[in-house]
Protein backbone atom coordinates (compact mmCIF):
# COMPACT_ATOMS: atom_id res chain seq x y z
CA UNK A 1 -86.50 -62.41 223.40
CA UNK A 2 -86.72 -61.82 219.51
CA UNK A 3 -83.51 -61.15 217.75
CA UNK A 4 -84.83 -58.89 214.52
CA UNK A 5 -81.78 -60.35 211.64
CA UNK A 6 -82.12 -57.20 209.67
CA UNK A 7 -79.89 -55.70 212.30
CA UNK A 8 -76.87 -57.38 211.18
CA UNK A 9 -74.93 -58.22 208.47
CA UNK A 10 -73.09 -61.49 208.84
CA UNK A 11 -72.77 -62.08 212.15
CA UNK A 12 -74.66 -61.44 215.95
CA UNK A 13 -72.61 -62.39 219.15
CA UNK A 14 -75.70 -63.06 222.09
CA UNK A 15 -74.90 -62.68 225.80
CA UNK A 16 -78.50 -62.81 227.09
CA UNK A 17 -80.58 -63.49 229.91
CA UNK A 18 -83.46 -65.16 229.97
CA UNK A 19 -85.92 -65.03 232.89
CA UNK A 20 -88.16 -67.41 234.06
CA UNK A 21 -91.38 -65.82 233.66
CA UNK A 22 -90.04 -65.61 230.23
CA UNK A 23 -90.31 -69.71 229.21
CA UNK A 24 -92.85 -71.37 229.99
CA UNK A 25 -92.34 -75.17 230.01
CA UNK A 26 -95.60 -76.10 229.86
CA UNK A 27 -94.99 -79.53 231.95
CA UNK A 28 -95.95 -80.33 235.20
CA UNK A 29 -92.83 -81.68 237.12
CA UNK A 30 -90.25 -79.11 235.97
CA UNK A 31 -89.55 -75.21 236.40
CA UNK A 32 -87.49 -72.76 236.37
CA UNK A 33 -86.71 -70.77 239.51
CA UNK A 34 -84.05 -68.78 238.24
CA UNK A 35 -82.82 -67.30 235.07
CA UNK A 36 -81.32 -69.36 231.96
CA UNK A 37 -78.24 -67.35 230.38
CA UNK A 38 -77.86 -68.11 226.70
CA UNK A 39 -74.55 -67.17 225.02
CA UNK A 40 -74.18 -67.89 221.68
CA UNK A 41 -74.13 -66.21 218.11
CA UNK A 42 -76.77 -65.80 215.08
CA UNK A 43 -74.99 -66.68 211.82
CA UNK A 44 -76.46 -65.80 208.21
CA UNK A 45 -75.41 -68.30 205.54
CA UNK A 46 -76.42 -68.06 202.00
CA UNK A 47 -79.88 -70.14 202.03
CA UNK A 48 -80.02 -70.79 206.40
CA UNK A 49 -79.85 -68.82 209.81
CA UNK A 50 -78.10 -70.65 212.07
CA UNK A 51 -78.23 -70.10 215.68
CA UNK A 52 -75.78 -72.01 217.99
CA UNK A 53 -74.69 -71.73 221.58
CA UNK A 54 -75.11 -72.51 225.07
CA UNK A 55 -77.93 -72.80 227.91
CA UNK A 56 -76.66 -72.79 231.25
CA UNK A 57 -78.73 -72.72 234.74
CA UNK A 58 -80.64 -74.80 236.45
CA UNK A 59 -84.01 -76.76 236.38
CA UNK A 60 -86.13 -78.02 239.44
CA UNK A 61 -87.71 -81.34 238.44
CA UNK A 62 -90.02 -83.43 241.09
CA UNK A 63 -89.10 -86.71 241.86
CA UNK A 64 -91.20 -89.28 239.98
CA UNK A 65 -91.52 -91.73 243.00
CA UNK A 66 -91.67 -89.24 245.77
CA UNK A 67 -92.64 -85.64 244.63
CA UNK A 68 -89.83 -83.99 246.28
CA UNK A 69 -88.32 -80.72 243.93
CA UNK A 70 -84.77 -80.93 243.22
CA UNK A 71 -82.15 -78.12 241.36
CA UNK A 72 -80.74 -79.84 238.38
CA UNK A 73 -78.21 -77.78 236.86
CA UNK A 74 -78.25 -77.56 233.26
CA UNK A 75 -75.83 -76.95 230.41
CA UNK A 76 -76.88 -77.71 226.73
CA UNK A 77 -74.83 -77.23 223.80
CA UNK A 78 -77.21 -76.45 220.69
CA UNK A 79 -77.60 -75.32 217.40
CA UNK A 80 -80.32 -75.16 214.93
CA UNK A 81 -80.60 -74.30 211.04
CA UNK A 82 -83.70 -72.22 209.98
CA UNK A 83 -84.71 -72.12 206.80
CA UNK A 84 -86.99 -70.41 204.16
CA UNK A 85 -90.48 -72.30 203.47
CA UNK A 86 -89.28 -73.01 199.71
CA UNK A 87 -86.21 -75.24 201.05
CA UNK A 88 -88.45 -76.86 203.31
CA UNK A 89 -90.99 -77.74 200.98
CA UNK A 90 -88.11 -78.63 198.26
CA UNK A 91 -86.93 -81.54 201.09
CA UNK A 92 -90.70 -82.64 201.79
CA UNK A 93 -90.55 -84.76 199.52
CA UNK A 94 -87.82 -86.42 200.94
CA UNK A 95 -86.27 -88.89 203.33
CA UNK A 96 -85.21 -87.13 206.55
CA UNK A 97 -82.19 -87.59 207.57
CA UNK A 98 -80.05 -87.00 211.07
CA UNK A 99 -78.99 -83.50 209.38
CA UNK A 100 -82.30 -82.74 209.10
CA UNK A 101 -83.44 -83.15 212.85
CA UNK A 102 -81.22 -79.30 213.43
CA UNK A 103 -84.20 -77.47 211.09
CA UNK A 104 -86.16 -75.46 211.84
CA UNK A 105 -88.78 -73.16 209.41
CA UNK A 106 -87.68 -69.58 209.30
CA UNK A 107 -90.84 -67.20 209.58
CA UNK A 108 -90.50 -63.63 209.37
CA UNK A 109 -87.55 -61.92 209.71
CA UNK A 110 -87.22 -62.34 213.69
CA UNK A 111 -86.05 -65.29 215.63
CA UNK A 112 -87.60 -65.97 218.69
CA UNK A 113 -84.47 -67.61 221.40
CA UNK A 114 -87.03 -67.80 224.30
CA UNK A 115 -88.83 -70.61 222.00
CA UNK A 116 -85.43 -72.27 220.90
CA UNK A 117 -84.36 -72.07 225.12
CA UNK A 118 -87.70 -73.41 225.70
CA UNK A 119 -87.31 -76.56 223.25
CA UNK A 120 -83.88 -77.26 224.21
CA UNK A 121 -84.64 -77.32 228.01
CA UNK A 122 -87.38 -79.72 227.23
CA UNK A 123 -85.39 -82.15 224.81
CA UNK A 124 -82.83 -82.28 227.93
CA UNK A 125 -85.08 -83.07 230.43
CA UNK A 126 -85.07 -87.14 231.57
CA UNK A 127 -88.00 -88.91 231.10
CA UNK A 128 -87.90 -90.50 234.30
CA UNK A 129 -86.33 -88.37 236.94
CA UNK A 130 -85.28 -89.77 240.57
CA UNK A 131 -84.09 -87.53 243.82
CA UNK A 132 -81.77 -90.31 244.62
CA UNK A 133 -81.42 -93.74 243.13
CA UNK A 134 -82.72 -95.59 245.53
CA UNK A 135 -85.87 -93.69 246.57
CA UNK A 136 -88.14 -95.29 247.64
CA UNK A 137 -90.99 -93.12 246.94
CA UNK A 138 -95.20 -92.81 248.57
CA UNK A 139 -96.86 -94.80 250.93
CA UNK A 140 -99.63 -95.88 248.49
CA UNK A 141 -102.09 -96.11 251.01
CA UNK A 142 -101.13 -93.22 253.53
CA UNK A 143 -99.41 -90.83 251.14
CA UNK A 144 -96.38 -90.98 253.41
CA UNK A 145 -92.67 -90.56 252.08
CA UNK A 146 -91.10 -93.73 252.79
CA UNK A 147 -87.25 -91.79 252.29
CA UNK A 148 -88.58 -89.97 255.61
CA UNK A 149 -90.23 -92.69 257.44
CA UNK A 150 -91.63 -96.25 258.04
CA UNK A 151 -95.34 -95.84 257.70
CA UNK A 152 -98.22 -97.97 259.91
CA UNK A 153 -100.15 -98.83 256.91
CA UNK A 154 -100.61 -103.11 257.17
CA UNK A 155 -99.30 -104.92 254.23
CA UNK A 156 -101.29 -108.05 254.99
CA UNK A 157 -104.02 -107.05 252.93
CA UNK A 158 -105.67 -109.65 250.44
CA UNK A 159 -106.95 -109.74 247.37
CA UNK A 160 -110.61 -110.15 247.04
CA UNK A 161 -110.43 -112.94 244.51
CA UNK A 162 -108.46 -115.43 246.83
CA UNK A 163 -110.05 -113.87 250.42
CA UNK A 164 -112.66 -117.81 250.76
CA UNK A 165 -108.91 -119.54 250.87
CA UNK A 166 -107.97 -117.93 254.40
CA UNK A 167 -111.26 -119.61 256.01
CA UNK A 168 -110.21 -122.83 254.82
CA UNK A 169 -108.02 -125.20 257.45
């Protein structure tokens, strides 16, 4: 969804919907099944656009030990400053500091909030992401989910390098 700012003054007020054929994460262990609602406003300030507001919905994100999909609901609170390419080259030459981390270049006079949902879903998501905390994840033999069941697979197996010690009584 673009949001064209020469249709306002001062001011937009966003209520919008945003589906997810819409955003594409572009990761492997998360999508989204349903849509991400974005309310929010579009503010012009003398030498920024700033566009603040809220993501709400829900994520599903595959277990890193077992692979099984779970609905993690989401709600992030964000808001980011665009500017012109002449500030941002002005504070290139510059230390950044935690200010700075909120900016974003302005290009063209459209911004686009399925790319701002898109990075703000992905900044949210855990690095590491669990179904439970104590899952206890494949079989790595077998394949089989050990949250579901014991698997046959024999444990006893040795390691090559010490294998001439078991013949030795």
């Amino acid at each position: 969804m673009k949001i064209d700012l020469n249709s306002f003054e001062r001011e937009l007020k966003i209520e919008a919907t945003l589906e997810p054929e819409e955003i594409d994460l572009g990761v492997e262990n998360a999508r989204l099944d349903h849509a991400i609602l974005f309310k929010g406003a579009v503010r012009k300030d003398t030498d920024a656009v700033v566009l603040s507001g809220t993501l709400a919905g829900q994520v599903n994100i595959d277990c890193d030990r077992c692979l099984a999909s779970r609905a993690v609901p989401i709600e992030i609170t964000a808001d980011r400053e665009f500017v012109a390419d002449e500030r941002m080259a002005a504070k290139a030459e510059h230390e950044l500091g935690p200010d700075d981390l909120n900016m974003d270049l302005l290009r063209g006079d459209e911004l686009d909030l399925t790319e701002f949902a898109r990075e703000e879903i992905l900044l949210a998501l855990p690095q590491q992401f669990f179904c439970k905390e104590d899952c206890k994840g494949l079989c790595e033999k077998c394949g089989a989910d050990l949250n579901l069941k014991d698997c046959e697979c024999s444990n006893e197996e040795i390691d090559p390098r010490w294998a001439a010690l078991k013949n030795l009584n």
